[in-house]
Protein backbone atom coordinates (compact mmCIF):
# COMPACT_ATOMS: atom_id res chain seq x y z
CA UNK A 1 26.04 20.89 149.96
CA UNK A 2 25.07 18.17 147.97
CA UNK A 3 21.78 18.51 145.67
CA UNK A 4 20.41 15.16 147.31
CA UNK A 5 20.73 16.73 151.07
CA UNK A 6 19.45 20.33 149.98
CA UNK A 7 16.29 17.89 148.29
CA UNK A 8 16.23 16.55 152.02
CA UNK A 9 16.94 20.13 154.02
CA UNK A 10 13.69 21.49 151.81
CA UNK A 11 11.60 18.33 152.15
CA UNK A 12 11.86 19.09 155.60
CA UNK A 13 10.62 21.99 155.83
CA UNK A 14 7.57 21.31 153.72
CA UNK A 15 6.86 18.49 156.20
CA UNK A 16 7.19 20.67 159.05
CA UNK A 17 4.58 23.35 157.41
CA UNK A 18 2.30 20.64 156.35
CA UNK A 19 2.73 21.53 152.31
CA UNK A 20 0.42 18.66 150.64
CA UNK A 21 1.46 17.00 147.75
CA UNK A 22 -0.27 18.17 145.26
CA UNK A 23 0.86 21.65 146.12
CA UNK A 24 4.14 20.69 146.39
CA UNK A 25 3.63 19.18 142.82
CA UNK A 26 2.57 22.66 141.89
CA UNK A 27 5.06 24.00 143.20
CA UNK A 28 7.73 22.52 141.85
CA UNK A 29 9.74 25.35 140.48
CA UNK A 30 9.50 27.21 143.77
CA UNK A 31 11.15 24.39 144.95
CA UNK A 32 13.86 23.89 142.04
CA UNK A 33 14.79 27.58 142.88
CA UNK A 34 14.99 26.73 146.94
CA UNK A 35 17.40 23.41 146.11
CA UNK A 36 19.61 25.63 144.20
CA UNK A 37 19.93 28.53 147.18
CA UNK A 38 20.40 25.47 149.69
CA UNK A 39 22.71 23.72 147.44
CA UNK A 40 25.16 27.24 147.04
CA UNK A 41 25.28 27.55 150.61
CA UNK A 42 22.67 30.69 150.36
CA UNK A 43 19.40 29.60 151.85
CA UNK A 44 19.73 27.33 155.48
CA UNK A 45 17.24 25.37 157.31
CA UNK A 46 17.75 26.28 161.24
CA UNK A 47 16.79 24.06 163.72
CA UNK A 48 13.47 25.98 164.75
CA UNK A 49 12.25 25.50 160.65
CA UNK A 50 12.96 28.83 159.92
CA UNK A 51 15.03 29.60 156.87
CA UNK A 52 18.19 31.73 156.66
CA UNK A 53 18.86 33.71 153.13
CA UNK A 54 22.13 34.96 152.91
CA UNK A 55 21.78 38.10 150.48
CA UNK A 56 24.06 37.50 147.36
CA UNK A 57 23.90 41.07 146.85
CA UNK A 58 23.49 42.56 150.33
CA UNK A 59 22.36 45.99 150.98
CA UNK A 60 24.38 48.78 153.40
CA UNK A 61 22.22 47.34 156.53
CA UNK A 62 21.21 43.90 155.96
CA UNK A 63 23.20 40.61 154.85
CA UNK A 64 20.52 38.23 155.59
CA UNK A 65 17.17 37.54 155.68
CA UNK A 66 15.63 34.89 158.47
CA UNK A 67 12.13 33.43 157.51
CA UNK A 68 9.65 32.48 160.41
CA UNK A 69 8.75 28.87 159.95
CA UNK A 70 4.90 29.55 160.41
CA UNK A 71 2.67 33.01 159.71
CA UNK A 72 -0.85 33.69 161.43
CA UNK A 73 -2.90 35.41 159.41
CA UNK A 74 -3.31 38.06 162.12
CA UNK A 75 0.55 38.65 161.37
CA UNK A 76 -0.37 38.75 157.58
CA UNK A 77 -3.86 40.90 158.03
CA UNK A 78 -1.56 43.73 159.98
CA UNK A 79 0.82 43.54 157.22
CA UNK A 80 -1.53 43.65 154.27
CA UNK A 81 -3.64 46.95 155.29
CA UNK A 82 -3.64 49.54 153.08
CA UNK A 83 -2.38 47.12 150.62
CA UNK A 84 -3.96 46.94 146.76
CA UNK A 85 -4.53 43.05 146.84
CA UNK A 86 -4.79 43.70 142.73
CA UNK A 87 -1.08 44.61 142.58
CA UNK A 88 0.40 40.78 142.94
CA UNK A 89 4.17 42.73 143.33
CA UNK A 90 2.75 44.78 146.61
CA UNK A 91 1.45 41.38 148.18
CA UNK A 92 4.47 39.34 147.83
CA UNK A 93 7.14 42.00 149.27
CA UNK A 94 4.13 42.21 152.00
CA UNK A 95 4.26 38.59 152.56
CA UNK A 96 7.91 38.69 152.88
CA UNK A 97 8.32 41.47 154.87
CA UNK A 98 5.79 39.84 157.72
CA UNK A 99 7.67 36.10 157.26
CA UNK A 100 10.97 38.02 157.79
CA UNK A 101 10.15 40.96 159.92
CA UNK A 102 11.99 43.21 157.64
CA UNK A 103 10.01 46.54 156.51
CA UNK A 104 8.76 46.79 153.28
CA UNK A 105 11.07 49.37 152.53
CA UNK A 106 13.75 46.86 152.71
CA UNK A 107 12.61 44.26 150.78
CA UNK A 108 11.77 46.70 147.91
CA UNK A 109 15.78 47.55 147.83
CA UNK A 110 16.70 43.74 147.41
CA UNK A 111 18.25 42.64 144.22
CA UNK A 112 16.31 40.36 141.29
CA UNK A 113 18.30 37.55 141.92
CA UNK A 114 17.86 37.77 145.87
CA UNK A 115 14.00 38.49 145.51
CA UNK A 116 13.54 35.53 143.16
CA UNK A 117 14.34 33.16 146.54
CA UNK A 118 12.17 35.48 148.82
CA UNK A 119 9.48 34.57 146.41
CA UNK A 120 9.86 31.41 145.95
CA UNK A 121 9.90 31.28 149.97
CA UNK A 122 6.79 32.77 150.54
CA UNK A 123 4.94 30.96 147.49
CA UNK A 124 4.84 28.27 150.40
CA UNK A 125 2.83 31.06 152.63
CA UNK A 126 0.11 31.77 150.18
């Protein structure tokens, strides 16, 4: 994929979820990181506004990781009890294990380079 129709695939999305500009200005190298997954064929926009992440290192059980498109913060209250909300690295493999439905345990096994694109996902759920 071309970098100017990943640009497009992830502009998308952050229309569909509402992302203002000046957070997406914030943002900006959450984004960088996104283009680059989209643009290597790793990261894919379905047609519901979800996102697909193939794992470039997959684990035994799991090759991919499917984002929902929107979170209620009912879904992220469940998730975040029992939580230390002063230990940013708990919160964000919290965050992505209620955006992908994936248990915690999971997340915690995926590789740097995997977990730098869940982040930079869910950066966009905060």
């Amino acid at each position: 994929m071309t970098k100017e129709l990943a640009i497009e695939e992830i502009k998308k999305w952050l229309d569909f979820k509402r992302i203002l500009p000046k957070e997406r200005e914030e943002k900006q190298p959450q984004t960088d990181i996104l283009v680059d997954a989209m643009q290597s064929g790793s990261l894919i926009l379905n047609e519901d506004h979800s996102l697909t992440q193939i794992l470039r290192f997959e684990l035994e059980t799991v090759k991919e990781l499917t984002y929902k498109a929107r979170l209620t913060v009912g879904e992220i209250n469940a998730k975040l009890r029992g939580i230390d909300s002063s230990k940013a690295h708990d919160l964000l493999v919290a965050y992505v294990s209620v955006a992908t439905g994936s248990p915690m345990g999971i997340i915690k096994q995926l590789d740097s380079n995997d977990y730098k694109v869940a982040q930079a996902i869910n950066m966009f759920f905060l």
